[in-house]
ModelCIF file with pLDDT and N, C-alpha, C, O atoms, coordinates in Angstrom:
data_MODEL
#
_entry.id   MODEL 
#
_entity.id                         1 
_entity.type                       polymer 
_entity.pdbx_number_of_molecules   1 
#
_entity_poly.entity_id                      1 
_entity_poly.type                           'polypeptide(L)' 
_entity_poly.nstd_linkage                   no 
_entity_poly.nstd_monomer                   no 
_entity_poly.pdbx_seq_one_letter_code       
;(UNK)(UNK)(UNK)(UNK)(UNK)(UNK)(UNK)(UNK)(UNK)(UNK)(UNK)(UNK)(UNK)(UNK)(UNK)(UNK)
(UNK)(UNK)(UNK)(UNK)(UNK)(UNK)(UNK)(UNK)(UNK)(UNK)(UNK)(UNK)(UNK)(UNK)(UNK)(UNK)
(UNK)(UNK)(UNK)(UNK)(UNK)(UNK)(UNK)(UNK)(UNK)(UNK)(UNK)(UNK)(UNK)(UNK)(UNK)
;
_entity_poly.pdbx_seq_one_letter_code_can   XXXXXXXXXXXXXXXXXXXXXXXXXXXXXXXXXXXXXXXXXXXXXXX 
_entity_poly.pdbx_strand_id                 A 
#
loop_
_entity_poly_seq.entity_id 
_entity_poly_seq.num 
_entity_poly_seq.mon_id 
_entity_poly_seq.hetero 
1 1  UNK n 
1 2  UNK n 
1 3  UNK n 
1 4  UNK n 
1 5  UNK n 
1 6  UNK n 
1 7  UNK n 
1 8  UNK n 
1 9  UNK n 
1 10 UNK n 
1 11 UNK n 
1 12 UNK n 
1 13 UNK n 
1 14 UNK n 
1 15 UNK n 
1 16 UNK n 
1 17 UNK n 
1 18 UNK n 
1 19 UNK n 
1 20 UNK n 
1 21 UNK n 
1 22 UNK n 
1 23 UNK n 
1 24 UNK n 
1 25 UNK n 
1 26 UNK n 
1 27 UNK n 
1 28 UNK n 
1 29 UNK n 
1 30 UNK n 
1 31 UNK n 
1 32 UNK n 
1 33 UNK n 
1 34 UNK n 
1 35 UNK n 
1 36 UNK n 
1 37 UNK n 
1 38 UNK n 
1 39 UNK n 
1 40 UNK n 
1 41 UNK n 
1 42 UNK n 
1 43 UNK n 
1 44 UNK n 
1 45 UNK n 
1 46 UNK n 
1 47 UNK n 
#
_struct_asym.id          A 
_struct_asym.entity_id   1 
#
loop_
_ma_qa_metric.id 
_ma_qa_metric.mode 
_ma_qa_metric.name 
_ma_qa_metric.software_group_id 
_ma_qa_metric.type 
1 global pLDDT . pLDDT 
2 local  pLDDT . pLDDT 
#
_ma_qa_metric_global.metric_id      1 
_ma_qa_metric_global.metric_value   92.15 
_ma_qa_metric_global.model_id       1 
_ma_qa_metric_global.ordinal_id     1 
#
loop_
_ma_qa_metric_local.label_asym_id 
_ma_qa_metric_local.label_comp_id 
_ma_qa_metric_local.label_seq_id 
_ma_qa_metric_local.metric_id 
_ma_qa_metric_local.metric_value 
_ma_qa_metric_local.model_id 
_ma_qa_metric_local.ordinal_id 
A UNK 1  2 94.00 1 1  
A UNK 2  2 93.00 1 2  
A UNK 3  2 89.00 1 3  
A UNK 4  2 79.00 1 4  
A UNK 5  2 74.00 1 5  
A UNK 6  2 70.00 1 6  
A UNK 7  2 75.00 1 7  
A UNK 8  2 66.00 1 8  
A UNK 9  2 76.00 1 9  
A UNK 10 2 83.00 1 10 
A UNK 11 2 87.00 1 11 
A UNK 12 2 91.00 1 12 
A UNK 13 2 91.00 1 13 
A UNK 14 2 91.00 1 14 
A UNK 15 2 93.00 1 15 
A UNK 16 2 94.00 1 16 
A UNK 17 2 94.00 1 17 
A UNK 18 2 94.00 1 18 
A UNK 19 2 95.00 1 19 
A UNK 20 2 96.00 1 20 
A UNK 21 2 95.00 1 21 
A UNK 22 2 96.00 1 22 
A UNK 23 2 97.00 1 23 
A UNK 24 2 96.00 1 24 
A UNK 25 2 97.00 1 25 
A UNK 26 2 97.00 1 26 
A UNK 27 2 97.00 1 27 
A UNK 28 2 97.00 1 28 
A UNK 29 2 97.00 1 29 
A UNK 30 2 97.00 1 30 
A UNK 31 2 97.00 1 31 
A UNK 32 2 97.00 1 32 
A UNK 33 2 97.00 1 33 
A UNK 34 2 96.00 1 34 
A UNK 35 2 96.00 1 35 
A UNK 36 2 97.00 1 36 
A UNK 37 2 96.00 1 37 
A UNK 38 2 96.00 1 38 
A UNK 39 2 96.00 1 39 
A UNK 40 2 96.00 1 40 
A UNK 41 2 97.00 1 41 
A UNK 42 2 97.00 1 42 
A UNK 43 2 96.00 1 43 
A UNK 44 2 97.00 1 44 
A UNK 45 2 97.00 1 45 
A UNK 46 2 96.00 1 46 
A UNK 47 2 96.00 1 47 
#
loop_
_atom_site.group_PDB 
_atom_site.id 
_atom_site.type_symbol 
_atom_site.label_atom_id 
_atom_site.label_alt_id 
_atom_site.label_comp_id 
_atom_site.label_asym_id 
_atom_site.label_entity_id 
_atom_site.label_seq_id 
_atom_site.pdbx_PDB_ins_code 
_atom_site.Cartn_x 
_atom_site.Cartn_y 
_atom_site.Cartn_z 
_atom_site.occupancy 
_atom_site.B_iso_or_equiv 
_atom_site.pdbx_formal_charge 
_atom_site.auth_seq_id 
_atom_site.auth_comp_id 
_atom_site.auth_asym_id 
_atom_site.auth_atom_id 
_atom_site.pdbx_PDB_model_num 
ATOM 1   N N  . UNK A 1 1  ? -19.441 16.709 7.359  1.00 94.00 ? 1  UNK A N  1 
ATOM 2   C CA . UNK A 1 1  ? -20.217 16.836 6.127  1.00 94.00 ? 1  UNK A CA 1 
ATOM 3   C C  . UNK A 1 1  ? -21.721 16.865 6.381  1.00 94.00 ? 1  UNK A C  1 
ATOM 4   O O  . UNK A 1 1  ? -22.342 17.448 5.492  1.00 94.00 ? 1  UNK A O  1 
ATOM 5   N N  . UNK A 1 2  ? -22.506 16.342 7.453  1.00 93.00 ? 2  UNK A N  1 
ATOM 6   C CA . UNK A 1 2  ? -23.734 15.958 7.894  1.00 93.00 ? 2  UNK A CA 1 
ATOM 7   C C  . UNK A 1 2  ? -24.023 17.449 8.481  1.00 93.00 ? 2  UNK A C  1 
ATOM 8   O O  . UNK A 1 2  ? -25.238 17.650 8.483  1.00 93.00 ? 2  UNK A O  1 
ATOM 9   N N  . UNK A 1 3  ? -23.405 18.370 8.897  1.00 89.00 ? 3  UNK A N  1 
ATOM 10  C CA . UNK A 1 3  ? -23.467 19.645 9.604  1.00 89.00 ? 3  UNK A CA 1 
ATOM 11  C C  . UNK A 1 3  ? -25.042 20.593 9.012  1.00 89.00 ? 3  UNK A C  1 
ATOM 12  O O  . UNK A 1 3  ? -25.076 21.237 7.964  1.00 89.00 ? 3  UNK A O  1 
ATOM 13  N N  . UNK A 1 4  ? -25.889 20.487 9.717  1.00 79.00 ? 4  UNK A N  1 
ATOM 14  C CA . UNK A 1 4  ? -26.838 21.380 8.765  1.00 79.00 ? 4  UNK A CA 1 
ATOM 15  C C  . UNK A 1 4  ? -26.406 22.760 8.875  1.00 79.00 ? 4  UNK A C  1 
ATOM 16  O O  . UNK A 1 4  ? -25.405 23.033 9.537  1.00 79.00 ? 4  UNK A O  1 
ATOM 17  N N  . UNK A 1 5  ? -27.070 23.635 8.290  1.00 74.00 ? 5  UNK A N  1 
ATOM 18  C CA . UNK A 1 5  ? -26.516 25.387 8.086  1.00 74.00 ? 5  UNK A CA 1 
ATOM 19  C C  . UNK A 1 5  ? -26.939 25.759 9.640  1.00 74.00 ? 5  UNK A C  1 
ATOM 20  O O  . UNK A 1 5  ? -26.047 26.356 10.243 1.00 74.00 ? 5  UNK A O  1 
ATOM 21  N N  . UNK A 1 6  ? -28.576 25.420 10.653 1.00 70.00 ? 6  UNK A N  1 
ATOM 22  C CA . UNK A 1 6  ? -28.230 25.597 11.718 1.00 70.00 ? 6  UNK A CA 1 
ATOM 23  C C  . UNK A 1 6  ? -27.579 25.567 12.671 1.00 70.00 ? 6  UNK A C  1 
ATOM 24  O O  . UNK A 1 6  ? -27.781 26.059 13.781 1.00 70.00 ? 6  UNK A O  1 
ATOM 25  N N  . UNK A 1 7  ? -26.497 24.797 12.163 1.00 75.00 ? 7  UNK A N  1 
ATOM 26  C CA . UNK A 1 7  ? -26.026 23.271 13.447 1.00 75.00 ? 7  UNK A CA 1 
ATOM 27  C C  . UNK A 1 7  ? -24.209 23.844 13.208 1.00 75.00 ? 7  UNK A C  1 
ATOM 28  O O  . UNK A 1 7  ? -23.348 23.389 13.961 1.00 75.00 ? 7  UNK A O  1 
ATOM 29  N N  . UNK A 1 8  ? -23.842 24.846 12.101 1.00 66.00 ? 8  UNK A N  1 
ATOM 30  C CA . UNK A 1 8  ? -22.765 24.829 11.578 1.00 66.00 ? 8  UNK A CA 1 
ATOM 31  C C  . UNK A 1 8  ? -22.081 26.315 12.356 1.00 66.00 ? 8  UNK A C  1 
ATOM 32  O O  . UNK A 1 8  ? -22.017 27.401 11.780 1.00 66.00 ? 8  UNK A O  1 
ATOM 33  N N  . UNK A 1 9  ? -21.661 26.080 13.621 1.00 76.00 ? 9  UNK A N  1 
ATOM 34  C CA . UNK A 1 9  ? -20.823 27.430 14.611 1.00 76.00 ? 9  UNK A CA 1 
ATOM 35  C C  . UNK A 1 9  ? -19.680 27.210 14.636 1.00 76.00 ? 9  UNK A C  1 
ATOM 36  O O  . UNK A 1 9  ? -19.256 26.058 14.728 1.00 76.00 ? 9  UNK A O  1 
ATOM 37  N N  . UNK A 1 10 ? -19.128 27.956 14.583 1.00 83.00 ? 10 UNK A N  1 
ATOM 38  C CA . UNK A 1 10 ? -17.641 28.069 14.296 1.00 83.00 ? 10 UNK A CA 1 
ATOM 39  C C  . UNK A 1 10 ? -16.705 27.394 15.301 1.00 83.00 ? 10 UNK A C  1 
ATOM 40  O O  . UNK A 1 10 ? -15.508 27.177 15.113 1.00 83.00 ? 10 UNK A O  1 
ATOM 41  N N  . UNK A 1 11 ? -17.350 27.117 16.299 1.00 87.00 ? 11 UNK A N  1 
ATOM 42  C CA . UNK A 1 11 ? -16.135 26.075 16.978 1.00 87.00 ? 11 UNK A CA 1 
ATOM 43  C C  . UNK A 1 11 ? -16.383 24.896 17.150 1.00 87.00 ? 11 UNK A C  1 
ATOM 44  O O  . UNK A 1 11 ? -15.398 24.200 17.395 1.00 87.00 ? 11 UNK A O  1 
ATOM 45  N N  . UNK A 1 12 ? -17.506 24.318 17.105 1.00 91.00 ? 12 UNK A N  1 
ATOM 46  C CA . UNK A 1 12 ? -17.914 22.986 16.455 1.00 91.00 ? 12 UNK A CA 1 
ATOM 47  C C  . UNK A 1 12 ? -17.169 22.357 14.925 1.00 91.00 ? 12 UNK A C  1 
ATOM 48  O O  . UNK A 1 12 ? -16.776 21.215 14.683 1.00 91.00 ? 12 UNK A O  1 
ATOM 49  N N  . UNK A 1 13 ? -17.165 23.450 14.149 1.00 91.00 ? 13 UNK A N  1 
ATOM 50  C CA . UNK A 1 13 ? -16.549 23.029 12.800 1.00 91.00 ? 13 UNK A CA 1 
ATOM 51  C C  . UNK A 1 13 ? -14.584 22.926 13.004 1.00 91.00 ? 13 UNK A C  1 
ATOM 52  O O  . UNK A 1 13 ? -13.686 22.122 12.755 1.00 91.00 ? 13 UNK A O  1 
ATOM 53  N N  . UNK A 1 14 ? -14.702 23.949 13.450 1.00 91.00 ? 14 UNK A N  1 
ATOM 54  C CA . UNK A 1 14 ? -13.215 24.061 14.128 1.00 91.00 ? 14 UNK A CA 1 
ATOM 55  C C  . UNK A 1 14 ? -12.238 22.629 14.857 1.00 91.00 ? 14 UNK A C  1 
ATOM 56  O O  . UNK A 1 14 ? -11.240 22.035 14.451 1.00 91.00 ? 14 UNK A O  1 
ATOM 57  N N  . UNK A 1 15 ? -13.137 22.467 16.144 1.00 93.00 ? 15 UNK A N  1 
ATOM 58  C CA . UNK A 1 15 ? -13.049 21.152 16.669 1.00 93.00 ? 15 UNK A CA 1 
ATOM 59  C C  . UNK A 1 15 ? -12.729 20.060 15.801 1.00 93.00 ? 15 UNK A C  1 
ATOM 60  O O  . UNK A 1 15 ? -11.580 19.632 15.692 1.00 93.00 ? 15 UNK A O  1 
ATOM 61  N N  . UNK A 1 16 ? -14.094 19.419 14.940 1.00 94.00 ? 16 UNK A N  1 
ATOM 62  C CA . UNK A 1 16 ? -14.050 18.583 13.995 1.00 94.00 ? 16 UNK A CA 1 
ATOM 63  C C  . UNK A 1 16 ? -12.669 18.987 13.055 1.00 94.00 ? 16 UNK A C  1 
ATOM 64  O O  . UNK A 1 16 ? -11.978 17.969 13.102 1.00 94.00 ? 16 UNK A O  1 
ATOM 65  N N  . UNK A 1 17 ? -12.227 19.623 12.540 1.00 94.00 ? 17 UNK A N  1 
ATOM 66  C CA . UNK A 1 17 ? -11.435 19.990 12.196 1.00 94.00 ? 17 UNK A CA 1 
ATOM 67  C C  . UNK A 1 17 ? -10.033 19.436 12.565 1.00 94.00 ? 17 UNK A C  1 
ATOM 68  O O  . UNK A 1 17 ? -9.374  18.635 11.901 1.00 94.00 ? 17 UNK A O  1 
ATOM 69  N N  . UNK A 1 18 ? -9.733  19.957 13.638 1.00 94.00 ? 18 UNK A N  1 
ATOM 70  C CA . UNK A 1 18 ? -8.743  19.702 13.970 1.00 94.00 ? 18 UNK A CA 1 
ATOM 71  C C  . UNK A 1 18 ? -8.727  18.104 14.620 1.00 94.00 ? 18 UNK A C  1 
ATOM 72  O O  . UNK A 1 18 ? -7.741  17.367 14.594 1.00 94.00 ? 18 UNK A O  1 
ATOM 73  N N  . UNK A 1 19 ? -9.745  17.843 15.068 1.00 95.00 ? 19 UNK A N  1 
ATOM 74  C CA . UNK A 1 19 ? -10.022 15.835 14.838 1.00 95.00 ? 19 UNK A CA 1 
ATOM 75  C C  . UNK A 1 19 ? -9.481  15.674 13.855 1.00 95.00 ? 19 UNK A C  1 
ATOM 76  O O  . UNK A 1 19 ? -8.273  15.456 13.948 1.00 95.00 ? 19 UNK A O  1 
ATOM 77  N N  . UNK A 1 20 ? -9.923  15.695 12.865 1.00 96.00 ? 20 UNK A N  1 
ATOM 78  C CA . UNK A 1 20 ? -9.937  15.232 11.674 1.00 96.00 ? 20 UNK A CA 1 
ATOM 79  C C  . UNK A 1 20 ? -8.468  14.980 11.053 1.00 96.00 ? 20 UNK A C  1 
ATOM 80  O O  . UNK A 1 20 ? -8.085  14.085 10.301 1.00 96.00 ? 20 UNK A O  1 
ATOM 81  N N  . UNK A 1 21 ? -7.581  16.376 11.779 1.00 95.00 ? 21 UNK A N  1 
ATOM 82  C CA . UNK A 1 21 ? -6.570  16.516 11.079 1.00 95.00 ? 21 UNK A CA 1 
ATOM 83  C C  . UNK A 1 21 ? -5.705  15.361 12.470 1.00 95.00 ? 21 UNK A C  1 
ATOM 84  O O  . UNK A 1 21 ? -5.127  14.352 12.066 1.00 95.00 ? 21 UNK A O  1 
ATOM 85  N N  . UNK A 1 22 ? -5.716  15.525 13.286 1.00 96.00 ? 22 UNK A N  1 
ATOM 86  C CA . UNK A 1 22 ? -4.834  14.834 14.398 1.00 96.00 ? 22 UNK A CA 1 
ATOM 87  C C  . UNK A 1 22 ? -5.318  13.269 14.029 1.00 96.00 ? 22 UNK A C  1 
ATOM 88  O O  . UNK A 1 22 ? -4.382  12.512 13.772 1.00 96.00 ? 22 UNK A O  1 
ATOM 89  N N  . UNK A 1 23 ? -6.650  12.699 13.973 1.00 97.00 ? 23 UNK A N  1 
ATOM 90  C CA . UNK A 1 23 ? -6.496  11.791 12.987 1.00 97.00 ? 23 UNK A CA 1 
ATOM 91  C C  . UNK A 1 23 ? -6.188  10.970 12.294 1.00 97.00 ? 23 UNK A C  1 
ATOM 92  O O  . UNK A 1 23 ? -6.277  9.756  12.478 1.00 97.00 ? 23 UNK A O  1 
ATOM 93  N N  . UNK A 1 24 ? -5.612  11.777 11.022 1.00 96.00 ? 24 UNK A N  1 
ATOM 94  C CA . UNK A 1 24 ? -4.736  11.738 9.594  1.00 96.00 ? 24 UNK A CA 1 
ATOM 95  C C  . UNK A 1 24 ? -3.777  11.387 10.354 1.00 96.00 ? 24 UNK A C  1 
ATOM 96  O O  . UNK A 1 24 ? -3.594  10.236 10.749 1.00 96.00 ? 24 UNK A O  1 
ATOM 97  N N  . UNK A 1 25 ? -3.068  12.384 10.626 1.00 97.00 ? 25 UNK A N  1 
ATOM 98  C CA . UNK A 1 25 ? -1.210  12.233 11.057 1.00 97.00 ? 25 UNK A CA 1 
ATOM 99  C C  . UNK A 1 25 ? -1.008  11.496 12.088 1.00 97.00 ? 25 UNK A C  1 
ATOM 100 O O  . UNK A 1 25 ? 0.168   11.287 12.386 1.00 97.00 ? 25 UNK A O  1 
ATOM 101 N N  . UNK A 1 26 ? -2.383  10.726 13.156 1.00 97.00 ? 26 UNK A N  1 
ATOM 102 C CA . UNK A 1 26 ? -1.243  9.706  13.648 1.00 97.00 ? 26 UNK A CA 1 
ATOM 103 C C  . UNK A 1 26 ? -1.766  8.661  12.915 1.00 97.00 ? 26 UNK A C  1 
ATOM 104 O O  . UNK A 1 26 ? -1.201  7.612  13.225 1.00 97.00 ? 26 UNK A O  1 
ATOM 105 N N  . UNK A 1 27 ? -2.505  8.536  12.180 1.00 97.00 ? 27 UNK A N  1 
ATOM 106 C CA . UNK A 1 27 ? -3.011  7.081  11.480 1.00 97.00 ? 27 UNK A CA 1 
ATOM 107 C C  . UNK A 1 27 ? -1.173  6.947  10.101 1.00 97.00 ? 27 UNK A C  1 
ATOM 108 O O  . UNK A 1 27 ? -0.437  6.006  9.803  1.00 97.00 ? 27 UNK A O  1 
ATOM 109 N N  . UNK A 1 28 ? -1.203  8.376  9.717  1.00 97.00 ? 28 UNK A N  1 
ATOM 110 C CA . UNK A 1 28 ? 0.402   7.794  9.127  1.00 97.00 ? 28 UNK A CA 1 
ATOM 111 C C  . UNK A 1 28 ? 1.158   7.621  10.355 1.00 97.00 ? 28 UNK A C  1 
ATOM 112 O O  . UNK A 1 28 ? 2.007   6.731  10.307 1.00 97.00 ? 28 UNK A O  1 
ATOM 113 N N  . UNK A 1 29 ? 1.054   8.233  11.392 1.00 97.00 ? 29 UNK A N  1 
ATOM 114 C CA . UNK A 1 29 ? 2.360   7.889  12.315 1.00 97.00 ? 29 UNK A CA 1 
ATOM 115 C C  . UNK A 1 29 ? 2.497   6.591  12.614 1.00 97.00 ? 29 UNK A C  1 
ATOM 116 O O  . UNK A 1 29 ? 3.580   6.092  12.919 1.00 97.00 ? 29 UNK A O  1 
ATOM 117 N N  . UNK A 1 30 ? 0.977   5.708  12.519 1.00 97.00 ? 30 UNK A N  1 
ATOM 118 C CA . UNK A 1 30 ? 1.519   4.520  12.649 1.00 97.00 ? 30 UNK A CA 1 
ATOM 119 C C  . UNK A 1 30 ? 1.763   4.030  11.542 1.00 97.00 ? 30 UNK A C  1 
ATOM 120 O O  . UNK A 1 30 ? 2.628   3.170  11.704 1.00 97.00 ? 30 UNK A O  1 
ATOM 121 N N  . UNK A 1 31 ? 1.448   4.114  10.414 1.00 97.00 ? 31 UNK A N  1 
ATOM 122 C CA . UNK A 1 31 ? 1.738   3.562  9.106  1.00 97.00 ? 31 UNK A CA 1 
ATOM 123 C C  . UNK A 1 31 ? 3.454   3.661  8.932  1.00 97.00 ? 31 UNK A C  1 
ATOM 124 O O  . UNK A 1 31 ? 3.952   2.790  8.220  1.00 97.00 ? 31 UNK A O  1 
ATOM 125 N N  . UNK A 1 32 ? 4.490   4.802  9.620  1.00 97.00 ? 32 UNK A N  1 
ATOM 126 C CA . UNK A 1 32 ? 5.449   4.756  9.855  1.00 97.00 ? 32 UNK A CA 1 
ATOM 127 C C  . UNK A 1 32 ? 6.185   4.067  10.391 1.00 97.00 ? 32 UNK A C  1 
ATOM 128 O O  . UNK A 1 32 ? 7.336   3.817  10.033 1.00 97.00 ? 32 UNK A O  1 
ATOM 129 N N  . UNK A 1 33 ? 5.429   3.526  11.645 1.00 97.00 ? 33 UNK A N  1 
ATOM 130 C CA . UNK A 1 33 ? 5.918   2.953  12.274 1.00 97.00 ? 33 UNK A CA 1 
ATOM 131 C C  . UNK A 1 33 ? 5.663   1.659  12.045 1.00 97.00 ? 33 UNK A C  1 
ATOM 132 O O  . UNK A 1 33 ? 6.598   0.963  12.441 1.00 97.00 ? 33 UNK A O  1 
ATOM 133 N N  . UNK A 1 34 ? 4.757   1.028  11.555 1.00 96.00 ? 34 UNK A N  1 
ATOM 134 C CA . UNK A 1 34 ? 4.779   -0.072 11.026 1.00 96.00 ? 34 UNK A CA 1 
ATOM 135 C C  . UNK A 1 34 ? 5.680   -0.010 9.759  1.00 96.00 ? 34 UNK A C  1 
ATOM 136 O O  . UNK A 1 34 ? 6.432   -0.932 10.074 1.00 96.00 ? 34 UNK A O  1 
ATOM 137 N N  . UNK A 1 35 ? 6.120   0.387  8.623  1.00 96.00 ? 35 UNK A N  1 
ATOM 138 C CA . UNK A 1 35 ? 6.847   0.522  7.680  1.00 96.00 ? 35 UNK A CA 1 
ATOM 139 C C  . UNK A 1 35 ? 8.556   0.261  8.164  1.00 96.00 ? 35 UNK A C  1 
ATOM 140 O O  . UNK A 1 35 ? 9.349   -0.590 7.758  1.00 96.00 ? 35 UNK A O  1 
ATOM 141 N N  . UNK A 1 36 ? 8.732   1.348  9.176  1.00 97.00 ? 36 UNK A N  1 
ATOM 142 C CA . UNK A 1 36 ? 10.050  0.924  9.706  1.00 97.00 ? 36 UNK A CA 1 
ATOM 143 C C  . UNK A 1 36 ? 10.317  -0.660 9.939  1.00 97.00 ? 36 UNK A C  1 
ATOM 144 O O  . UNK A 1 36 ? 11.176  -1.423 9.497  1.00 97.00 ? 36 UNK A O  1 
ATOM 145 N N  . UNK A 1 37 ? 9.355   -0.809 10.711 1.00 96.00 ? 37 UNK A N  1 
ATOM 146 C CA . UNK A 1 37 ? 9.558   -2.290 11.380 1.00 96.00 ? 37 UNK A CA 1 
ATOM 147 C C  . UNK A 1 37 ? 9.891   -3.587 10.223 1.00 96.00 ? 37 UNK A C  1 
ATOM 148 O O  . UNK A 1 37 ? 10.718  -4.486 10.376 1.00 96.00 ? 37 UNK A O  1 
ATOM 149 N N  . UNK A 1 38 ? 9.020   -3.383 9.095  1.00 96.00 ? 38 UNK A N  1 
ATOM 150 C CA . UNK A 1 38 ? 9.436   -3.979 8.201  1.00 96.00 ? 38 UNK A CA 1 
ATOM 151 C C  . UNK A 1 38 ? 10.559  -3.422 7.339  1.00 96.00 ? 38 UNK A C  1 
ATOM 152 O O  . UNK A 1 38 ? 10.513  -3.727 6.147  1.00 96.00 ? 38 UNK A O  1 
ATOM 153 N N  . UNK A 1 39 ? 11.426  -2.754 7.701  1.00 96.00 ? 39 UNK A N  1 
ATOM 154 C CA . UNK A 1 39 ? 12.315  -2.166 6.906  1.00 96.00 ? 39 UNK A CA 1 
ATOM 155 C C  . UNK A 1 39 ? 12.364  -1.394 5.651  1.00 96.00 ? 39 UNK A C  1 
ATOM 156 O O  . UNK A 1 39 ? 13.290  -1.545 4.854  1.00 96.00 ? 39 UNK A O  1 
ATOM 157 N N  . UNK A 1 40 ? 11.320  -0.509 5.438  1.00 96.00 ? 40 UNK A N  1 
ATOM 158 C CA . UNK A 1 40 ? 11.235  0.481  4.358  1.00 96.00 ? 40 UNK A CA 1 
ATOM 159 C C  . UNK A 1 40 ? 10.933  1.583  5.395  1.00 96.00 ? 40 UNK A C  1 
ATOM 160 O O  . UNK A 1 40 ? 9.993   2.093  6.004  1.00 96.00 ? 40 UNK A O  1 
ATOM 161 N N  . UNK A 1 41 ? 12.224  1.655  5.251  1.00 97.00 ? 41 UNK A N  1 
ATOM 162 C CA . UNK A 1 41 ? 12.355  3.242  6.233  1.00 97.00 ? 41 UNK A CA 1 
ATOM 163 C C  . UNK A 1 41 ? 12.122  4.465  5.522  1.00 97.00 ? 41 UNK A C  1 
ATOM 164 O O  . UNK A 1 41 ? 11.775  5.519  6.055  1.00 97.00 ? 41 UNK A O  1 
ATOM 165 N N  . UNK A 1 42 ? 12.457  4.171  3.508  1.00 97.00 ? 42 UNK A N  1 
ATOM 166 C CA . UNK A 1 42 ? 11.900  5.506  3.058  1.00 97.00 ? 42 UNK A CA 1 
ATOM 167 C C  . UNK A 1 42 ? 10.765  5.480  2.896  1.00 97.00 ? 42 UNK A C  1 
ATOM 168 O O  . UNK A 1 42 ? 10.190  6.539  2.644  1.00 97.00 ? 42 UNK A O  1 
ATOM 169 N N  . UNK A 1 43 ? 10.232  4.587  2.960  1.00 96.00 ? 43 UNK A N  1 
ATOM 170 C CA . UNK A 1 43 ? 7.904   5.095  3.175  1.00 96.00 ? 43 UNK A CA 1 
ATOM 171 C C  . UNK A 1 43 ? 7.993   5.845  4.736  1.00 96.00 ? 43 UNK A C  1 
ATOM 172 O O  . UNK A 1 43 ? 7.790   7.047  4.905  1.00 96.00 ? 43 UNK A O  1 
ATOM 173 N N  . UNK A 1 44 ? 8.333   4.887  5.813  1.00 97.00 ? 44 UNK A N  1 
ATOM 174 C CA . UNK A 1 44 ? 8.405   5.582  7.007  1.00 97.00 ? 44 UNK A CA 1 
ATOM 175 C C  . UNK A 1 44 ? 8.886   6.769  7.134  1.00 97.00 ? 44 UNK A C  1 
ATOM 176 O O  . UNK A 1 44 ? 8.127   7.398  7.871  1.00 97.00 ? 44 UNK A O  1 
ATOM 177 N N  . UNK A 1 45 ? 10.017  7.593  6.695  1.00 97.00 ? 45 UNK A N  1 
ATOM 178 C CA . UNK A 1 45 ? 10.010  8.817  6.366  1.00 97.00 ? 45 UNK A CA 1 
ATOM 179 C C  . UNK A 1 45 ? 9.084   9.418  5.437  1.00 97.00 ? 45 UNK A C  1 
ATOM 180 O O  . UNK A 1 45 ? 8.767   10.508 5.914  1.00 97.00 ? 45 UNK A O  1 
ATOM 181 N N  . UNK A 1 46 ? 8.400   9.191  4.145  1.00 96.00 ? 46 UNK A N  1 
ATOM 182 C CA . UNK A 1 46 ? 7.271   9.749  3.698  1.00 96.00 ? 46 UNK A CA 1 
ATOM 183 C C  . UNK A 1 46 ? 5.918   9.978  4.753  1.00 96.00 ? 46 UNK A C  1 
ATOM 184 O O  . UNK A 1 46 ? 5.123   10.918 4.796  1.00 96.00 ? 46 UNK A O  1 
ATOM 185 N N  . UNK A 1 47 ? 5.979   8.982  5.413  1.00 96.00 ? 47 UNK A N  1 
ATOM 186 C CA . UNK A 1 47 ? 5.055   8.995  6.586  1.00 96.00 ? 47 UNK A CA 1 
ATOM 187 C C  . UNK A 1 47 ? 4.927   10.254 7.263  1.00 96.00 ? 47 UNK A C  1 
ATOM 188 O O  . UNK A 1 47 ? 4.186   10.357 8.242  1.00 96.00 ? 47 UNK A O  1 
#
């Protein structure tokens, strides 16, 4: 979001990007995996 219009090249944004997204999905992967452990396996599958 801080990206100025100079500063903003397409594989810099890209990069961040795909951070961003790998991220997300293991921060649920552990939220899954903590969920299982306590036995709500259907959040852990929403996960």
């Amino acid at each position: 979001s801080l990206l100025s219009a100079p500063f903003q090249y397409d594989a810099l944004q890209s990069w961040l990007q795909d951070a961003k997204s790998y991220a997300t999905a293991v921060a649920q992967r552990y939220m899954a995996v903590e969920r299982e452990s306590k036995g709500d396996v259907g959040s852990a599958i929403a996960f």
